[in-house]
C-alpha atoms as a PDB file:
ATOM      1  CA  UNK A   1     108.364 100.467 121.279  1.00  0.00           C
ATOM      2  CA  UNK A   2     106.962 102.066 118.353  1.00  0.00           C
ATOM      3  CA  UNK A   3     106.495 100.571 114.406  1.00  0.00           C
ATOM      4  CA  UNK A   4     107.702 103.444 112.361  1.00  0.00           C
ATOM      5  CA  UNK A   5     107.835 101.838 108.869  1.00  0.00           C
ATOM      6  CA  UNK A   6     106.993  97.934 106.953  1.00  0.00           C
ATOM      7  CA  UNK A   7     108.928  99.268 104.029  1.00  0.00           C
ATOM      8  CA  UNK A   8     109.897  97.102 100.304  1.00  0.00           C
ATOM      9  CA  UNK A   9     106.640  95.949 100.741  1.00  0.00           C
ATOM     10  CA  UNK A  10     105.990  92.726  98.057  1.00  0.00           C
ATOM     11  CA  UNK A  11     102.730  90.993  97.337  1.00  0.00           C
ATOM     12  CA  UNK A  12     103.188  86.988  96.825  1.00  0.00           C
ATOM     13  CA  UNK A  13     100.743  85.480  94.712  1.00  0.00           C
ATOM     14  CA  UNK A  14      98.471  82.743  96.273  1.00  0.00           C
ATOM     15  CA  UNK A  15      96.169  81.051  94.157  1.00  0.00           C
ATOM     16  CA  UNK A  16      93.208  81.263  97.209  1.00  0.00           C
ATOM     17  CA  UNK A  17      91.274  84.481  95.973  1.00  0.00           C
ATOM     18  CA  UNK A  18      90.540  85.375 100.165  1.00  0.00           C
ATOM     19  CA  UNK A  19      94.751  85.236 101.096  1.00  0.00           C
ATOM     20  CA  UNK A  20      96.675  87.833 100.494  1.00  0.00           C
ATOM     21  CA  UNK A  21     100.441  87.001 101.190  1.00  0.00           C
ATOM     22  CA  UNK A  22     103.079  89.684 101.841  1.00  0.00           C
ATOM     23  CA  UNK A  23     107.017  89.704 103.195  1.00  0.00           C
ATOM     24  CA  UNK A  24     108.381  93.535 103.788  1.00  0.00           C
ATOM     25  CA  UNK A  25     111.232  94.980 105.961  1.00  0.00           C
ATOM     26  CA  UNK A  26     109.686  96.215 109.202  1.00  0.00           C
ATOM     27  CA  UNK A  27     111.579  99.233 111.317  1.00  0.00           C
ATOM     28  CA  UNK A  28     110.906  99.099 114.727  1.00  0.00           C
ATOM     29  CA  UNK A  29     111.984 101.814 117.132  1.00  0.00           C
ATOM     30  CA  UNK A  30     112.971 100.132 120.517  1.00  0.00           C
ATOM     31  CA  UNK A  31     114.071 102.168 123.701  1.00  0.00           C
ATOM     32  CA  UNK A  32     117.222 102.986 122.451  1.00  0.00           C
ATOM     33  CA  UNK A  33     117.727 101.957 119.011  1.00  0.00           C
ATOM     34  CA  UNK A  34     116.147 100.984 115.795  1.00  0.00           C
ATOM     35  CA  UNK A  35     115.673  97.605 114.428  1.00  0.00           C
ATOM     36  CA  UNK A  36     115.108  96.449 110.733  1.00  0.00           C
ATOM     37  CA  UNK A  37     113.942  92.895 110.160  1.00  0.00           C
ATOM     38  CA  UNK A  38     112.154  90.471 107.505  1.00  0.00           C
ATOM     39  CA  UNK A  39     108.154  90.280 107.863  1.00  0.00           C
ATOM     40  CA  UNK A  40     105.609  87.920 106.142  1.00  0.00           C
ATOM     41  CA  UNK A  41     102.581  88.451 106.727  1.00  0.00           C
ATOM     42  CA  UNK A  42      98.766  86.624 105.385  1.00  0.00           C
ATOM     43  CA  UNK A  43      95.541  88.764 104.923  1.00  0.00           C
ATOM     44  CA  UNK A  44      93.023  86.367 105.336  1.00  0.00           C
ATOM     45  CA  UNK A  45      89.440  87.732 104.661  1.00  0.00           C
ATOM     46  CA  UNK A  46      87.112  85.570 106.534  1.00  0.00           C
ATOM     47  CA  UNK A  47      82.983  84.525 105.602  1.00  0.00           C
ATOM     48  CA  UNK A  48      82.017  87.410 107.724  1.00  0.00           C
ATOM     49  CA  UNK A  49      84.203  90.433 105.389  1.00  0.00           C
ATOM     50  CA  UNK A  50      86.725  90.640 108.653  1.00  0.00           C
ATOM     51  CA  UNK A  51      90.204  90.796 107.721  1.00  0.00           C
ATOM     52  CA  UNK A  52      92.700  88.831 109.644  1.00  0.00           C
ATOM     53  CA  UNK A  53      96.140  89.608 109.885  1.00  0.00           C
ATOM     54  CA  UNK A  54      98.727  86.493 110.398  1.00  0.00           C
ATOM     55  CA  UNK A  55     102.459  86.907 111.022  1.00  0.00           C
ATOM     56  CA  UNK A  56     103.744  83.778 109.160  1.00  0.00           C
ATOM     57  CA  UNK A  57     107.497  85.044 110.150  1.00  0.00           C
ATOM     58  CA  UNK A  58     109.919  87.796 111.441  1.00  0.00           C
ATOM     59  CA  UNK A  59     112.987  88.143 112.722  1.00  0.00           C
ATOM     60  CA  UNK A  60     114.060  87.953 116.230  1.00  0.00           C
ATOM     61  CA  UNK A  61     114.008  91.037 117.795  1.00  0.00           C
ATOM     62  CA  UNK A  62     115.197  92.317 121.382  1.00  0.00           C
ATOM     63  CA  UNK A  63     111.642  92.647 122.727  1.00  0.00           C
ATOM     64  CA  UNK A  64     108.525  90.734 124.168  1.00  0.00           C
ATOM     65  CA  UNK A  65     106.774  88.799 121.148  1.00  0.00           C
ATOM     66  CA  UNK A  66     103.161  89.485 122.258  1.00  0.00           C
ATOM     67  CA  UNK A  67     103.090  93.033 122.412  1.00  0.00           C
ATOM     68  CA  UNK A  68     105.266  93.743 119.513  1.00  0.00           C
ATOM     69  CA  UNK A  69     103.459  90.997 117.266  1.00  0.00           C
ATOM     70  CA  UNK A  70      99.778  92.910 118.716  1.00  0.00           C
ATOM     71  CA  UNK A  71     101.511  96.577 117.508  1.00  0.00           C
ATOM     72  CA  UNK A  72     102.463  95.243 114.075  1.00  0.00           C
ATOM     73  CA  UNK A  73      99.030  94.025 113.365  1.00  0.00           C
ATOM     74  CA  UNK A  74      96.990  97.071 114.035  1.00  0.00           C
ATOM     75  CA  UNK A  75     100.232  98.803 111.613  1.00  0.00           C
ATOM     76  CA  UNK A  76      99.182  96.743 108.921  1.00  0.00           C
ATOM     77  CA  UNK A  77      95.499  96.997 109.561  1.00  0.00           C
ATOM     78  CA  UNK A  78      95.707 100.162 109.270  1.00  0.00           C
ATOM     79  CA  UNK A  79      98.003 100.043 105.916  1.00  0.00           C
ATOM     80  CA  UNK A  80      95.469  98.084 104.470  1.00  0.00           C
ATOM     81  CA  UNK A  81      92.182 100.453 105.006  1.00  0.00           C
ATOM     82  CA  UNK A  82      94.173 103.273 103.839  1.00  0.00           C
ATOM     83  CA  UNK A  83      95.290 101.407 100.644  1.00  0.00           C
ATOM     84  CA  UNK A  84      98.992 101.207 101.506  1.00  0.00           C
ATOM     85  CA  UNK A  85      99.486  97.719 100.337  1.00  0.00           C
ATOM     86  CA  UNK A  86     100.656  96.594  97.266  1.00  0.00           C
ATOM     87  CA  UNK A  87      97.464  95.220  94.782  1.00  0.00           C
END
């Protein structure tokens, strides 16, 4: 299983200056196929300057939850130190 793409990335406005609230299409490569499915997702900085990534919701996808959920975060951890999100 590998993320290739959250693509038609949106930012949602949220009146709490520390959330940042997202929804995207995420393509996921399976084992023998590639899924596309809705993502929202929270950015919540916390009192110590760590960001926290929440999935709020996805779509149901042929594959465990845990590790897939794990591999999305670090995707859009990544996305967001390297300025790939939306402002």
């Amino acid at each position: 299983m590998k993320i290739i793409a959250i693509k038609n990335i949106v930012r949602k406005d949220v009146p709490i200056y520390y959330r940042r609230l997202f929804s995207g299409v995420m393509v996921v490569e399976l084992i023998s196929k590639t899924v596309e499915g809705t993502l929202e997702f929270t950015i919540e900085t916390k009192p110590t300057g760590i960001n926290e990534v929440i999935i709020n919701s996805m779509d149901s996808v042929d594959y465990p939850l845990l590790p897939l959920t794990r591999e999305i975060k670090k995707y859009i951890t990544v996305l967001d130190e390297n300025g790939g999100l939306p402002g």
